[in-house]
Structure formats: C-alpha cells, structure tokens
Protein backbone atom coordinates (compact mmCIF):
# COMPACT_ATOMS: atom_id res chain seq x y z
CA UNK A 1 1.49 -6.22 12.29
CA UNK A 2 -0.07 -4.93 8.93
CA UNK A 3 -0.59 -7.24 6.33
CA UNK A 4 0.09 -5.68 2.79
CA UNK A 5 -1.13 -7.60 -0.60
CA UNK A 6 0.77 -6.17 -3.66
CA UNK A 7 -0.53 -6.93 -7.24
CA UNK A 8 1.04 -9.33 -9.47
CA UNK A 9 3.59 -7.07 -11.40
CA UNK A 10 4.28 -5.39 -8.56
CA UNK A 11 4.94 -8.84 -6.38
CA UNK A 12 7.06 -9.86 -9.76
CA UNK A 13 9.01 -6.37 -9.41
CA UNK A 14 9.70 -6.75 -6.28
CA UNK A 15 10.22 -10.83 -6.38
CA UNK A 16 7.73 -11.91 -3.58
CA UNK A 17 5.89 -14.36 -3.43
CA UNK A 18 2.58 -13.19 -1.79
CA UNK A 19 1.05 -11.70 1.36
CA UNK A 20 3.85 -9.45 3.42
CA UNK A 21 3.81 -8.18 6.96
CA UNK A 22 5.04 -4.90 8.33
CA UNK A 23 5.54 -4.32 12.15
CA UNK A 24 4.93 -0.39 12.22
CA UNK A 25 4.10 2.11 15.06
CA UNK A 26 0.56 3.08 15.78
CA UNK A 27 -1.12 4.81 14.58
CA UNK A 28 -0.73 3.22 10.79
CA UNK A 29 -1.01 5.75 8.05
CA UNK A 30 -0.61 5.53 4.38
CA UNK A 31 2.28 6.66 4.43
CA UNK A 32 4.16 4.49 6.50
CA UNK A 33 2.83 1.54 5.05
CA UNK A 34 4.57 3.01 1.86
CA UNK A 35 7.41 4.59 3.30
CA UNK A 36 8.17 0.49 5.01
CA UNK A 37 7.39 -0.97 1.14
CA UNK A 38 9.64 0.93 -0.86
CA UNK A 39 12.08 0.88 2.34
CA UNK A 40 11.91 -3.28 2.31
CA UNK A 41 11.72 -3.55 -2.08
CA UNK A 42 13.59 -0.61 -3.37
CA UNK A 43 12.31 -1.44 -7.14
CA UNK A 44 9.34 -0.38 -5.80
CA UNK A 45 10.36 3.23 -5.28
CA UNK A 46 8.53 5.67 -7.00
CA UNK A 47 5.64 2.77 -8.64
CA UNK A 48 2.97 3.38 -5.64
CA UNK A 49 2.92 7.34 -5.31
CA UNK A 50 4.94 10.61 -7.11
CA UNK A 51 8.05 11.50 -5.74
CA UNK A 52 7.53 15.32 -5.98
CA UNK A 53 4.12 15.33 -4.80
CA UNK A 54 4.39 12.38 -2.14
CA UNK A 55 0.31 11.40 -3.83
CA UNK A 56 -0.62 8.06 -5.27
CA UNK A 57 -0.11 7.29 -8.74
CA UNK A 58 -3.21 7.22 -11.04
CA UNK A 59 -3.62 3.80 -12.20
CA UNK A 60 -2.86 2.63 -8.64
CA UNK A 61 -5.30 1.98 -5.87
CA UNK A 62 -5.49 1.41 -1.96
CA UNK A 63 -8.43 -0.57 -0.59
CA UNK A 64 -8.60 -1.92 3.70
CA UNK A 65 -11.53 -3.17 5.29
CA UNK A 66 -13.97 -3.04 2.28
CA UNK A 67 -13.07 1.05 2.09
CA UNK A 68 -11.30 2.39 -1.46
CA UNK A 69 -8.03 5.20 0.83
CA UNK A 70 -7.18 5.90 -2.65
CA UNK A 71 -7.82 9.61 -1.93
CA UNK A 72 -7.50 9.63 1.68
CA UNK A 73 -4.72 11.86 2.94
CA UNK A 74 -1.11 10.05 3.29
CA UNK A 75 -1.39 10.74 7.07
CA UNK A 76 -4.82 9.54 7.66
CA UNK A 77 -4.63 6.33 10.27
CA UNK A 78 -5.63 3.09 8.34
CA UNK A 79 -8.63 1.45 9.71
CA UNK A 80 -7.84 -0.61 13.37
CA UNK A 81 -8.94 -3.91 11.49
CA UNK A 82 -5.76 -3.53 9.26
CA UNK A 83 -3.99 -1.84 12.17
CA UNK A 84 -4.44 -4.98 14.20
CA UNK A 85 -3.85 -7.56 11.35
CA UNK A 86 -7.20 -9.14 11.28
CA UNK A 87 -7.82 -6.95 7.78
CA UNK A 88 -5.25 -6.53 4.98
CA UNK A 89 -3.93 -3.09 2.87
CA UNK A 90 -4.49 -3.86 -0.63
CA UNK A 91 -2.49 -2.61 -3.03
CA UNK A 92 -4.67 -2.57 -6.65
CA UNK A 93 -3.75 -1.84 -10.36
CA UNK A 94 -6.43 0.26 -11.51
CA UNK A 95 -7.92 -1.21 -14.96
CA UNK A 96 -8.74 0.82 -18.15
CA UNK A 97 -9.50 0.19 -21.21
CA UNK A 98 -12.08 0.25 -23.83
C-alpha cells in the first residue's frame, strides 16, 4: 500500500479529505503513483505533470522518505519505505514569491 498526501488545493480539487492509499504492483514508480491519482480523481488530470511531455509540472514537487524525486525519472522505483507504507509520497506546491 502507498500512502499519498496531496496539498490542500489539490485535496479541495479533488474533494478528499486527507491521507489516501494506493495498492500498486512492485516495484512503485512515479509514474504509477500518478497514473493511480489522476486514474482515482480525474480533476486531477493534467495538475501533477504535462501531458505531452509525461514530466512534472514546475511549481509542483515530490518528496518520500526525507528525499526531494522531483527530478527523478517517472520510472525510477520510489524508495521501499514508501513502497511498504511505513513512509508517505508527498505531493508539494512549490512556493514563490518575492
């Protein structure tokens, strides 16, 4: 089971209400984590990575087991502590401003 936190607006977008959990194959990548988001929220389509490129959108961020996978490759495995649960994929607006 991987546990997947959203950020608020996304959570709000996609009306839940907190942590959710994802029974996916091993190994987890990216990608599938993604792929089983936008498959389980569809408003979510198209708000994590670009369509045409399959990459992560700039302002948004991936962080699991204290590592930033923001520019990991989509089919890199996750780490086993968010593989097995004990860790969770965060899913992080990226702030800017001045």
């Amino acid at each position: 089971m991987i546990r997947v936190v959203l950020p608020a607006p996304l959570r709000a977008l996609a009306r839940s209400e907190g942590e959710e959990a994802f029974d996916l194959p091993a190994p987890v990548t990216q990608r599938a984590v993604i792929d089983a988001i936008e498959e389980r929220y569809p408003p979510l389509r198209n708000t994590l990575r670009d369509p045409a490129t399959g990459r992560r959108r700039a302002f948004i961020r991936f962080y699991a087991a204290e590592q930033d996978l923001s520019d990991e490759e989509p089919e890199a495995s996750l780490p086993a502590a968010v593989q097995d649960g004990s860790e969770p994929y965060l899913v992080i607006g990226a702030l800017s401003g001045g």
